[in-house]
PDB file of N, CA and C in Angstrom:
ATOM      1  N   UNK A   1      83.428  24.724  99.098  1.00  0.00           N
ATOM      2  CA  UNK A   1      82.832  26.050  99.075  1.00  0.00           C
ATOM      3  C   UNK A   1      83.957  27.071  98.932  1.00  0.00           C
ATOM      4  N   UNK A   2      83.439  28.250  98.208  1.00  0.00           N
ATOM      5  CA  UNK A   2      84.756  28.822  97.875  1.00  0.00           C
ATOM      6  C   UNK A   2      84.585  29.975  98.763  1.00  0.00           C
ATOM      7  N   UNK A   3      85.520  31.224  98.850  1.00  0.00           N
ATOM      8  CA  UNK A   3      85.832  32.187  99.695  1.00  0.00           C
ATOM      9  C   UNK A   3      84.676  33.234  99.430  1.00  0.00           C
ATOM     10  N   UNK A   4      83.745  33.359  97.994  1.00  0.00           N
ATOM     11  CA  UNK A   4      82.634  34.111  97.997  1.00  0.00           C
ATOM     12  C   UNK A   4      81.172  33.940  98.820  1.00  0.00           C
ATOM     13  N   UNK A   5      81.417  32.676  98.472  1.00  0.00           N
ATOM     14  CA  UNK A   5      80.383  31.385  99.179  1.00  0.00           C
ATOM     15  C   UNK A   5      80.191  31.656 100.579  1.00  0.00           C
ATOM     16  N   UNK A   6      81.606  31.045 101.059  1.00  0.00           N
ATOM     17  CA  UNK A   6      82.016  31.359 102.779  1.00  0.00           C
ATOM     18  C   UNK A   6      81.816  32.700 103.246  1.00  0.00           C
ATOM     19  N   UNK A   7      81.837  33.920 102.741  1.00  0.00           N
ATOM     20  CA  UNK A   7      81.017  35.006 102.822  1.00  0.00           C
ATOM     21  C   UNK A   7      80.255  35.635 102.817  1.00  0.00           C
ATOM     22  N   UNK A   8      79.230  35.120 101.945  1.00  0.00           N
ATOM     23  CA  UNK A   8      78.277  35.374 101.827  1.00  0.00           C
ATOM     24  C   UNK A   8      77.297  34.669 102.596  1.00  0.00           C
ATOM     25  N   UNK A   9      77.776  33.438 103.415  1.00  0.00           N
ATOM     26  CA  UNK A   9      76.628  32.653 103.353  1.00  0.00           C
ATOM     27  C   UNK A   9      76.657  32.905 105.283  1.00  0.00           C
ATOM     28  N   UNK A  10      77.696  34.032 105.565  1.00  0.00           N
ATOM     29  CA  UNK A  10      77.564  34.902 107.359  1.00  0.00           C
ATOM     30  C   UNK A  10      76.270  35.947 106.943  1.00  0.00           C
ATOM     31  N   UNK A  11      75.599  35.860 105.717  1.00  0.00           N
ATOM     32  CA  UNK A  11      74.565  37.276 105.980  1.00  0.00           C
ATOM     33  C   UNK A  11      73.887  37.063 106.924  1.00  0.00           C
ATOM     34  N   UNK A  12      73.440  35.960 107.392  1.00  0.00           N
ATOM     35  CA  UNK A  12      72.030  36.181 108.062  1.00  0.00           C
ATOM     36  C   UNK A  12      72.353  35.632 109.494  1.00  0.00           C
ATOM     37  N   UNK A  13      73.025  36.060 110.112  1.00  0.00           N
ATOM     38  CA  UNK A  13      73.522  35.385 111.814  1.00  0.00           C
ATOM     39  C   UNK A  13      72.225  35.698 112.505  1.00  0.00           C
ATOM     40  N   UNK A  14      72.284  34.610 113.566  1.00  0.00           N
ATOM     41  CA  UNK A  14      71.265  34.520 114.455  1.00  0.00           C
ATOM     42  C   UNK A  14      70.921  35.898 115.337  1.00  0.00           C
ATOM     43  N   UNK A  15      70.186  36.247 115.978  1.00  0.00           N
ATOM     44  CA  UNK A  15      69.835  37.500 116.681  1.00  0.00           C
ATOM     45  C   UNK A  15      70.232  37.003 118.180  1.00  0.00           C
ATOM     46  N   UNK A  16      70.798  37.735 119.095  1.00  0.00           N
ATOM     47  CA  UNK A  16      71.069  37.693 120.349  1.00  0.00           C
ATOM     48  C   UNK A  16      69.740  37.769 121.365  1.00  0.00           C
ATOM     49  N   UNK A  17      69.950  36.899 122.390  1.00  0.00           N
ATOM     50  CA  UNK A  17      68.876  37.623 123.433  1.00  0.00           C
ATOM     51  C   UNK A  17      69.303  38.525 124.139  1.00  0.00           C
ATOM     52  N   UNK A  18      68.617  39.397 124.425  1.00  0.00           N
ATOM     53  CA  UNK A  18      68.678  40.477 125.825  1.00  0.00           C
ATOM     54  C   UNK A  18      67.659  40.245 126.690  1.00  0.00           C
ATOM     55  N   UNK A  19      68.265  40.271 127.825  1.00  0.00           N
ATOM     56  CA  UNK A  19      66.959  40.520 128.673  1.00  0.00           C
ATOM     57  C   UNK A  19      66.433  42.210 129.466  1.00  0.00           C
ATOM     58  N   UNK A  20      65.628  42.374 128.840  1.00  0.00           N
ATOM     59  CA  UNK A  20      64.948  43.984 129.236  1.00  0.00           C
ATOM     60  C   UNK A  20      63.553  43.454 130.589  1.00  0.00           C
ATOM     61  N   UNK A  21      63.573  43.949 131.658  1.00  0.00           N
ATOM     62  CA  UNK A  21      63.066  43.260 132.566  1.00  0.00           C
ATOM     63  C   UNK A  21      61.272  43.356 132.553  1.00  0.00           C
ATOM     64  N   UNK A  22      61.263  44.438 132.025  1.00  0.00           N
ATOM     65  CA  UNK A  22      59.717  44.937 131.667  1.00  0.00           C
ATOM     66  C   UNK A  22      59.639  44.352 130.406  1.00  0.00           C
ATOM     67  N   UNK A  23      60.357  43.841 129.601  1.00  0.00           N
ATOM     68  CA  UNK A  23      59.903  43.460 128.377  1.00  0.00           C
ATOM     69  C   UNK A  23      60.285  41.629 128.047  1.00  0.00           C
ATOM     70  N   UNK A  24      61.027  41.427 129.341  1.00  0.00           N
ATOM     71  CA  UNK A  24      61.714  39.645 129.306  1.00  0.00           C
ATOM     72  C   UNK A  24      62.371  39.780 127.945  1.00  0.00           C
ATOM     73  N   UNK A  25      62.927  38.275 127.148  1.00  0.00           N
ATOM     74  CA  UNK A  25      63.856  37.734 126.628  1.00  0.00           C
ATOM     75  C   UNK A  25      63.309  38.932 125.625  1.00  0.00           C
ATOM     76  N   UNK A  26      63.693  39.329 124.456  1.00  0.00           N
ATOM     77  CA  UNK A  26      63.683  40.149 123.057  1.00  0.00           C
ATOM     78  C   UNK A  26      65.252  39.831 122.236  1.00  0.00           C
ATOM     79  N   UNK A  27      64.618  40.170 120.868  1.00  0.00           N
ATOM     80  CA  UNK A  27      65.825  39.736 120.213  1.00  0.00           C
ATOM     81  C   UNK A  27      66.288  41.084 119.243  1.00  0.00           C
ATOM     82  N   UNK A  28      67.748  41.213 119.615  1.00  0.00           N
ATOM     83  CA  UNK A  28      68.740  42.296 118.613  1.00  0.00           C
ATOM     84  C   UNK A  28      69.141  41.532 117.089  1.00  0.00           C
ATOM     85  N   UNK A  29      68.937  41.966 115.955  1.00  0.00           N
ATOM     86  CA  UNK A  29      69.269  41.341 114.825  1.00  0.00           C
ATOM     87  C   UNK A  29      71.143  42.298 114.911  1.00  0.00           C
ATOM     88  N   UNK A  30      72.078  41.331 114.101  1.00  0.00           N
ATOM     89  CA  UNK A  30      73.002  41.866 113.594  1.00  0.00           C
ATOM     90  C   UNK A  30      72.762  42.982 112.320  1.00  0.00           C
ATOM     91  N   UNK A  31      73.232  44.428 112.354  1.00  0.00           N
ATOM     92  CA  UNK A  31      72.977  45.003 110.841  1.00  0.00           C
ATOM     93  C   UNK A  31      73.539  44.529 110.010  1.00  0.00           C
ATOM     94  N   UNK A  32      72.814  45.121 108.768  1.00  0.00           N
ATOM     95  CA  UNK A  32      73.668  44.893 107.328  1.00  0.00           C
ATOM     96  C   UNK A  32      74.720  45.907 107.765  1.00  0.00           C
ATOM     97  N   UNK A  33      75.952  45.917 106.273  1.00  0.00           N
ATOM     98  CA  UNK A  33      76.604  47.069 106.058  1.00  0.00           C
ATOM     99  C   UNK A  33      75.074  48.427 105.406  1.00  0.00           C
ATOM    100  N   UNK A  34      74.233  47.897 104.440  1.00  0.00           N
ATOM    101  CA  UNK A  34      73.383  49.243 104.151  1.00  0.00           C
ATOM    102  C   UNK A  34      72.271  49.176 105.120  1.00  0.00           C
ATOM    103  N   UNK A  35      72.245  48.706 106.290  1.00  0.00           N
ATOM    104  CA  UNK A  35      71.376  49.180 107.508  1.00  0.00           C
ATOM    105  C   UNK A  35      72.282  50.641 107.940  1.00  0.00           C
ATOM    106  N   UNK A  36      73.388  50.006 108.271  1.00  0.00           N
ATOM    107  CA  UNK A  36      74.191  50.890 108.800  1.00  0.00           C
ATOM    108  C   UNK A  36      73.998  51.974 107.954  1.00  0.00           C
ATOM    109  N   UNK A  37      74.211  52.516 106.633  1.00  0.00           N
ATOM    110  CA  UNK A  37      74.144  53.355 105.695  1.00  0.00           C
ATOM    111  C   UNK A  37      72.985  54.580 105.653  1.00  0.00           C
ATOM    112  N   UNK A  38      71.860  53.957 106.165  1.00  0.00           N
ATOM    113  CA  UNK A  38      70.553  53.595 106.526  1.00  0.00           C
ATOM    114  C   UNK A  38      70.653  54.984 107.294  1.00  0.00           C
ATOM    115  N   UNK A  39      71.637  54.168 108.964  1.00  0.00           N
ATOM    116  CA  UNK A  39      71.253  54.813 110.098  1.00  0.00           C
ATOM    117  C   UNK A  39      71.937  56.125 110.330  1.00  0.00           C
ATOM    118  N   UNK A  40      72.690  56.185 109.400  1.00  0.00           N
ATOM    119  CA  UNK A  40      73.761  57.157 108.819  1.00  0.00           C
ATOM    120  C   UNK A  40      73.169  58.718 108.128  1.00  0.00           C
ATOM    121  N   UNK A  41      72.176  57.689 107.234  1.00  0.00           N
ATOM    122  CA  UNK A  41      71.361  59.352 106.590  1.00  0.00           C
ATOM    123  C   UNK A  41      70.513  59.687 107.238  1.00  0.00           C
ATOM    124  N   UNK A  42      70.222  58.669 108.404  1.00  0.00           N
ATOM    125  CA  UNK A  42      68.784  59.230 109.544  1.00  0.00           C
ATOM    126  C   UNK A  42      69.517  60.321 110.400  1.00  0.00           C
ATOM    127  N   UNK A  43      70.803  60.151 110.708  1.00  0.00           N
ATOM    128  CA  UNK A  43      70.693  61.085 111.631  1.00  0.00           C
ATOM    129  C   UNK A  43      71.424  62.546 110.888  1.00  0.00           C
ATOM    130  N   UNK A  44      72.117  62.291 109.517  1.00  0.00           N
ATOM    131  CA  UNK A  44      71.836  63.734 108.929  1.00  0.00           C
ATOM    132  C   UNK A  44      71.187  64.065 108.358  1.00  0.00           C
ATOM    133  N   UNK A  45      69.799  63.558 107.930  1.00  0.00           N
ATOM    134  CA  UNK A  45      69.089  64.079 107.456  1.00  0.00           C
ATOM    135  C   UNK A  45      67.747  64.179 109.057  1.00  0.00           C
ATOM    136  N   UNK A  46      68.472  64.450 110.019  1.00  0.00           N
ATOM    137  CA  UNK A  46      67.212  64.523 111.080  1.00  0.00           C
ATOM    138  C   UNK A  46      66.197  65.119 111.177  1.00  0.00           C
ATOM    139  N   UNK A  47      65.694  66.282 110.154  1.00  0.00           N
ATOM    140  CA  UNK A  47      64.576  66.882 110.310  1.00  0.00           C
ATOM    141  C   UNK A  47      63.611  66.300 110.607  1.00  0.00           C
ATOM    142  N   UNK A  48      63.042  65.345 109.659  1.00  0.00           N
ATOM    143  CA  UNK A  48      62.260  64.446 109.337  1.00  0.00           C
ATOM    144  C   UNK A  48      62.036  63.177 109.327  1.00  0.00           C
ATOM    145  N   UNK A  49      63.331  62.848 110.432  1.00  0.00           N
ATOM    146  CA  UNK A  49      63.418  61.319 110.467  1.00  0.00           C
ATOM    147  C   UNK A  49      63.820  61.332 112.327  1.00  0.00           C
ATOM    148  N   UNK A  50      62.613  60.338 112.557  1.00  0.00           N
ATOM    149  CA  UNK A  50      62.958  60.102 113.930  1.00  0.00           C
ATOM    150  C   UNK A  50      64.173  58.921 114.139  1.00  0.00           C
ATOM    151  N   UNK A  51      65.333  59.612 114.315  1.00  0.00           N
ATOM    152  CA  UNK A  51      66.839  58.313 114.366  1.00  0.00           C
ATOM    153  C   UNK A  51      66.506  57.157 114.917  1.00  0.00           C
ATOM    154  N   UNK A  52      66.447  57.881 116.455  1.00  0.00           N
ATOM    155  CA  UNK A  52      66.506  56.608 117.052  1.00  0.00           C
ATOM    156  C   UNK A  52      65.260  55.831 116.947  1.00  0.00           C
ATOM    157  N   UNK A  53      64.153  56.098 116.935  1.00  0.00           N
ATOM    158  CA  UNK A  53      63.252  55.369 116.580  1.00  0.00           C
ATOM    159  C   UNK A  53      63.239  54.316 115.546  1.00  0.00           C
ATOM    160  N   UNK A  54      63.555  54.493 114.260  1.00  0.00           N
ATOM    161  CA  UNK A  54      64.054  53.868 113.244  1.00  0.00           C
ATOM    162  C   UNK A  54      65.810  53.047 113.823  1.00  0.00           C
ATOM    163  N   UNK A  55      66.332  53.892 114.305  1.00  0.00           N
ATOM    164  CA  UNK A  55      67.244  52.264 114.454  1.00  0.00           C
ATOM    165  C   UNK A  55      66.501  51.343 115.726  1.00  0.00           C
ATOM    166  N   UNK A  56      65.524  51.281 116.313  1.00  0.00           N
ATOM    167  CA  UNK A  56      65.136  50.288 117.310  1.00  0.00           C
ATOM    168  C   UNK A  56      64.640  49.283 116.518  1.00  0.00           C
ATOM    169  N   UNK A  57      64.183  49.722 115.345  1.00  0.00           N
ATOM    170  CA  UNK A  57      63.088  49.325 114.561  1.00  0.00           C
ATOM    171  C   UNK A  57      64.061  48.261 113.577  1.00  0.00           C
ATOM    172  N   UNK A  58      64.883  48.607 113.405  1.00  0.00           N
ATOM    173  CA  UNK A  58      66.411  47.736 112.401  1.00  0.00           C
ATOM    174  C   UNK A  58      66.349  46.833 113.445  1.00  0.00           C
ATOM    175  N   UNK A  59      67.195  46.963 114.838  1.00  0.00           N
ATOM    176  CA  UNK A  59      67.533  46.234 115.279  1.00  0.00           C
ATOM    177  C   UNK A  59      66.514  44.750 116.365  1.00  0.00           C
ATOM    178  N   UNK A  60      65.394  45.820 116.287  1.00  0.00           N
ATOM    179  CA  UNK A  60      64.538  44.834 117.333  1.00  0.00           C
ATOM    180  C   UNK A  60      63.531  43.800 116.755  1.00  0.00           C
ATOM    181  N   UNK A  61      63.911  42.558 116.780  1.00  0.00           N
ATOM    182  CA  UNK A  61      63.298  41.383 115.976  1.00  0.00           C
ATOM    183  C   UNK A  61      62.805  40.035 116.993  1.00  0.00           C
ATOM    184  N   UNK A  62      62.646  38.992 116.243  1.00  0.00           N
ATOM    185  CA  UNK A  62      61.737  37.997 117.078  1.00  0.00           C
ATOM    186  C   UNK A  62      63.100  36.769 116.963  1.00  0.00           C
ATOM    187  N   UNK A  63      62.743  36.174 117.499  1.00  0.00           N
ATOM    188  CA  UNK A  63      63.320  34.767 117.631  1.00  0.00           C
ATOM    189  C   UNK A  63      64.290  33.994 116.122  1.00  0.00           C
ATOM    190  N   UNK A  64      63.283  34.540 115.208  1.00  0.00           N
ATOM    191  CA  UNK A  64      63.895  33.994 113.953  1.00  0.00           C
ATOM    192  C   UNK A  64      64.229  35.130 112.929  1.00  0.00           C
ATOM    193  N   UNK A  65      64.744  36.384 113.375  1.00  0.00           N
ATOM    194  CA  UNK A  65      65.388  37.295 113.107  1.00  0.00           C
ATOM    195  C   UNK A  65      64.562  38.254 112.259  1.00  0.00           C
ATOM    196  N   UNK A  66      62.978  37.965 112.172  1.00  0.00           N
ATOM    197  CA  UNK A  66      62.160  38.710 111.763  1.00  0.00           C
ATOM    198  C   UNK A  66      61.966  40.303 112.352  1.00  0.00           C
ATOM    199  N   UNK A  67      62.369  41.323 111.884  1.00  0.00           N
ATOM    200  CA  UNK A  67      62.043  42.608 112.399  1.00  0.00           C
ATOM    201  C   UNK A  67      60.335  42.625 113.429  1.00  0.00           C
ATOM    202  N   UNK A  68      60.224  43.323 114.232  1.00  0.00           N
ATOM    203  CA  UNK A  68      59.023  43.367 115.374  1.00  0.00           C
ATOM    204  C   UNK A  68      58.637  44.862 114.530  1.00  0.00           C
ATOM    205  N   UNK A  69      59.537  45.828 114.088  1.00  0.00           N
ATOM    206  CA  UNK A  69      58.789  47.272 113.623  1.00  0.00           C
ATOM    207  C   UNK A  69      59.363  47.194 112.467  1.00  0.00           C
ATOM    208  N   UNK A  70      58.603  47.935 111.699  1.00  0.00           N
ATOM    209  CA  UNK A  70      59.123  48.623 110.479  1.00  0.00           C
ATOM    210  C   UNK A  70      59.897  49.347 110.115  1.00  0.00           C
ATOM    211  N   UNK A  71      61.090  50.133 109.899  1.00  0.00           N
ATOM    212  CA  UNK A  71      61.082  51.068 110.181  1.00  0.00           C
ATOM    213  C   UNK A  71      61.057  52.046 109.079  1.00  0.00           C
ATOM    214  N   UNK A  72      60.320  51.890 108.029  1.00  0.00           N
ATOM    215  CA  UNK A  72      59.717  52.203 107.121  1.00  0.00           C
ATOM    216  C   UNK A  72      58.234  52.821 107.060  1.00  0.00           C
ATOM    217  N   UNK A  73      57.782  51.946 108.100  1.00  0.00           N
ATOM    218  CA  UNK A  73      56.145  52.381 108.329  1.00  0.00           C
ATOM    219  C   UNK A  73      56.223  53.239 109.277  1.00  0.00           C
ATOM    220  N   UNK A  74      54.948  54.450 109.046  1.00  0.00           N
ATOM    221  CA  UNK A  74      55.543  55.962 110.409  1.00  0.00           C
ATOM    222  C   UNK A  74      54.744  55.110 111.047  1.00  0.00           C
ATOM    223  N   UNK A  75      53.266  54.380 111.106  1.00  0.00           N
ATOM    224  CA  UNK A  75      53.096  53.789 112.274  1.00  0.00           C
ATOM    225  C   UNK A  75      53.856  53.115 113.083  1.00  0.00           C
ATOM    226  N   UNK A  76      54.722  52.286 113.068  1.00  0.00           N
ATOM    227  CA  UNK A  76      55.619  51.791 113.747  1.00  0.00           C
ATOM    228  C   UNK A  76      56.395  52.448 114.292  1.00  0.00           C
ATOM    229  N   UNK A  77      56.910  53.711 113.565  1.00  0.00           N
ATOM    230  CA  UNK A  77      57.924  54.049 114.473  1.00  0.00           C
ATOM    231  C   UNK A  77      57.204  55.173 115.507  1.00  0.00           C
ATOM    232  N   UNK A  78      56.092  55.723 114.818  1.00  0.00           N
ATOM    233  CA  UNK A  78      55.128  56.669 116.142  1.00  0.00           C
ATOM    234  C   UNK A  78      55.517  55.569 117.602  1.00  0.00           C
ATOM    235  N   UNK A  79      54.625  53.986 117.249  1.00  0.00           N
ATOM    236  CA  UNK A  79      55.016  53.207 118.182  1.00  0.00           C
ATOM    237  C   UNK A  79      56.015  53.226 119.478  1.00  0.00           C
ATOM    238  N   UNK A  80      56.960  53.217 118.450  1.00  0.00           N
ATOM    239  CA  UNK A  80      58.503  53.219 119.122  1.00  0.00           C
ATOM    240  C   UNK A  80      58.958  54.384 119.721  1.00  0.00           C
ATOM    241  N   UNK A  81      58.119  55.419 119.020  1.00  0.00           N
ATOM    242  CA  UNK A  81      58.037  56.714 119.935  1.00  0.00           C
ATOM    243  C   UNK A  81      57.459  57.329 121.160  1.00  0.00           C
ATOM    244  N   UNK A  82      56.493  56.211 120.982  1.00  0.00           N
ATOM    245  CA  UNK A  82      56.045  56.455 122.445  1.00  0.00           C
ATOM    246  C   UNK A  82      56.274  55.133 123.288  1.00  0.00           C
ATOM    247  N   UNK A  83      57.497  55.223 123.201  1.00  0.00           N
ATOM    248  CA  UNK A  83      57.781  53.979 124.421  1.00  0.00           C
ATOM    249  C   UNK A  83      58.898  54.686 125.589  1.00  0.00           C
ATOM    250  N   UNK A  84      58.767  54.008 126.619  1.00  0.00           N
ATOM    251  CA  UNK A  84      59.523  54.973 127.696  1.00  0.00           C
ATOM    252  C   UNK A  84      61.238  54.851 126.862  1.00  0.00           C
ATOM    253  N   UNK A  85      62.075  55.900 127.051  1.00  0.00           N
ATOM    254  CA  UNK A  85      63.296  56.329 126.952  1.00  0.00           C
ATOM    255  C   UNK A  85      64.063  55.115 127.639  1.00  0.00           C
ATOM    256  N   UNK A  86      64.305  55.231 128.765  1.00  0.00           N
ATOM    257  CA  UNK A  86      65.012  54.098 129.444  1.00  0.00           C
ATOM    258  C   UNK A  86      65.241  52.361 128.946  1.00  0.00           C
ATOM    259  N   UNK A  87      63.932  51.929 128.685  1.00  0.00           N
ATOM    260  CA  UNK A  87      63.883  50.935 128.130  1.00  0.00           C
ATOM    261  C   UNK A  87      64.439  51.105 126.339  1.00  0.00           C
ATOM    262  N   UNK A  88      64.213  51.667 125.735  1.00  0.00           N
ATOM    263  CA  UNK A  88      64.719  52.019 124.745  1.00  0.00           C
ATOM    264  C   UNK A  88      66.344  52.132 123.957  1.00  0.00           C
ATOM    265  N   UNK A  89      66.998  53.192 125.815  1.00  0.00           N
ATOM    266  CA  UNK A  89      68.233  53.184 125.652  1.00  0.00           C
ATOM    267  C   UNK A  89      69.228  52.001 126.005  1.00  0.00           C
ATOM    268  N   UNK A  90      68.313  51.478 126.727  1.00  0.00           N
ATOM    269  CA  UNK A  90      69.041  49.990 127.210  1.00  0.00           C
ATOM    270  C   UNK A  90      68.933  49.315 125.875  1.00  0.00           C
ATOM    271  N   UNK A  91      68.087  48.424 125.289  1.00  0.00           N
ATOM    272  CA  UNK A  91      68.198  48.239 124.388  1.00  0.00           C
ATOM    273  C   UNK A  91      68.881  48.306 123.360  1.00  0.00           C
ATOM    274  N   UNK A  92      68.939  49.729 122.918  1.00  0.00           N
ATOM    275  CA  UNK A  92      69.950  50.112 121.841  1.00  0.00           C
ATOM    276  C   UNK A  92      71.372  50.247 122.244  1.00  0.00           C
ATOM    277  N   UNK A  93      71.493  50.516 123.808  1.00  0.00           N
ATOM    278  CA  UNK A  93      72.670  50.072 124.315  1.00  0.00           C
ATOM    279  C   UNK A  93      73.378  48.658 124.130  1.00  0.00           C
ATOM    280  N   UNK A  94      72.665  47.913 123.906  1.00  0.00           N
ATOM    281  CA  UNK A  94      72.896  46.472 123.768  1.00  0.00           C
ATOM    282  C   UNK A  94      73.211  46.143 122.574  1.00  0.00           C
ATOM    283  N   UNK A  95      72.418  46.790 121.183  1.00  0.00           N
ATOM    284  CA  UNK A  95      72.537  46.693 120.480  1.00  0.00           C
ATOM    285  C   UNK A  95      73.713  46.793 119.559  1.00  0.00           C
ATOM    286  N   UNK A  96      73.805  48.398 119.845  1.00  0.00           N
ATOM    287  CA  UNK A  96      74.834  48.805 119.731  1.00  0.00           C
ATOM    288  C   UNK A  96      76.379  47.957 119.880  1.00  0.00           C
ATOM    289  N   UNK A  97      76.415  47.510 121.212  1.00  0.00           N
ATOM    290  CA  UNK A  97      77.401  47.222 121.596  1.00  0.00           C
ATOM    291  C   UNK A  97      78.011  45.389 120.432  1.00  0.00           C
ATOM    292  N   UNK A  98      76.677  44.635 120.243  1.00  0.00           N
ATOM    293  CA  UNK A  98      76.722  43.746 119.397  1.00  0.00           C
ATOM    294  C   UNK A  98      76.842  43.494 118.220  1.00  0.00           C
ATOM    295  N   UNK A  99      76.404  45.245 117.650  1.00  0.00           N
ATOM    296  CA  UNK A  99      76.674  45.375 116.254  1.00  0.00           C
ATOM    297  C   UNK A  99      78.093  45.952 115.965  1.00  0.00           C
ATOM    298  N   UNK A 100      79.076  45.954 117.204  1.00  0.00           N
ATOM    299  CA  UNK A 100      80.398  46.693 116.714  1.00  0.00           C
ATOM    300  C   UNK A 100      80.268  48.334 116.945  1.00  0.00           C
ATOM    301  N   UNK A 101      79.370  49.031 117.348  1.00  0.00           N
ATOM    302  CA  UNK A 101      79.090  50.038 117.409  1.00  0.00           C
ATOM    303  C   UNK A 101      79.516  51.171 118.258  1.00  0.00           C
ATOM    304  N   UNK A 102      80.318  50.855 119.184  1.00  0.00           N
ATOM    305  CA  UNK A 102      80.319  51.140 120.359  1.00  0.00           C
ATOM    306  C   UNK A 102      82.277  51.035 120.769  1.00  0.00           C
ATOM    307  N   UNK A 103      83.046  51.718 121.235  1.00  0.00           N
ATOM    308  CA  UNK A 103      84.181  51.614 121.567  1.00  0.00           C
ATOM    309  C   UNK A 103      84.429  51.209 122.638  1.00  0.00           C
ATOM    310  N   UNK A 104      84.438  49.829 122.989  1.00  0.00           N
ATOM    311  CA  UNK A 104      84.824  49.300 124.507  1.00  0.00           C
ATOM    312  C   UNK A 104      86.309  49.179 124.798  1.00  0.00           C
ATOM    313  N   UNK A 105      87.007  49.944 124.135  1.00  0.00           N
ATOM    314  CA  UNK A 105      88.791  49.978 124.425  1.00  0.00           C
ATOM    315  C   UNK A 105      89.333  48.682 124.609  1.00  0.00           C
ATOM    316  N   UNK A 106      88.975  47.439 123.867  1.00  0.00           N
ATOM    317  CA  UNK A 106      89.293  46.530 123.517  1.00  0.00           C
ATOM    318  C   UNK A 106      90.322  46.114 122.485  1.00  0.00           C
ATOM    319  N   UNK A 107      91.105  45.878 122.201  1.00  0.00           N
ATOM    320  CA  UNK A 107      92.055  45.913 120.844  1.00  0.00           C
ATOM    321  C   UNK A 107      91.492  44.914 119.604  1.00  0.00           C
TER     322      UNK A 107
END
C-alpha cells in the first residue's frame, strides 16, 4: 500500500464513547478537515446559523459513526436547540477536546 493509500484509508476512524449521565454511553465522530470548514462559516456567518447547534449535530453519532442529527435539517437542529445547555456543553466539551480542538498545553 502506498503513502496515498495509507492516508486516505484514516478517513473514517471509529467514534469515541462518552459517557453523559442523563444520556449513558453516546458517540463523538472524529471531523473531516471540511466539517471543520463547515464550523468555521457557522460561526461567521452567525446570523442565521445556530453554531453550536449544528456542530453537536457533526459531531454526535451512533455506534457505527452514523450522525444522530442532521445538521443540515432545521428540524434537527431546532431539536438540538432545545436541549438543556449543560448537557450539551459537556458534550461538545468532549468533543472538542478529541477532535484536536481545544489547547490542553500539551506539546
Amino acid at each position: 500500500m502506498g503513502i496515498r493509500e495509507t492516508i486516505l484509508a484514516s478517513a473514517h476512524p471509529k467514534p469515541k464513547a462518552v459517557e453523559v449521565a442523563e444520556w449513558g454511553t453516546i458517540y463523538i465522530r472524529t471531523l473531516t478537515v471540511g466539517e471543520i470548514l463547515e464550523q468555521q462559516t457557522d460561526v461567521k456567518d452567525g446570523e442565521n446559523r445556530p453554531a453550536i447547534a449544528r456542530a453537536l449535530c457533526r459531531v454526535l453519532c451512533d455506534e457505527q459513526g452514523q450522525r444522530v442529527f442532521d445538521p443540515a435539517q432545521a428540524s434537527d437542529v431546532d431539536s438540538v436547540l432545545a436541549l438543556p445547555w449543560l448537557l450539551v456543553r459537556n458534550v461538545m466539551e468532549a468533543a472538542n477536546e478529541h477532535n484536536g480542538l481545544v489547547v490542553t498545553g500539551k506539546a
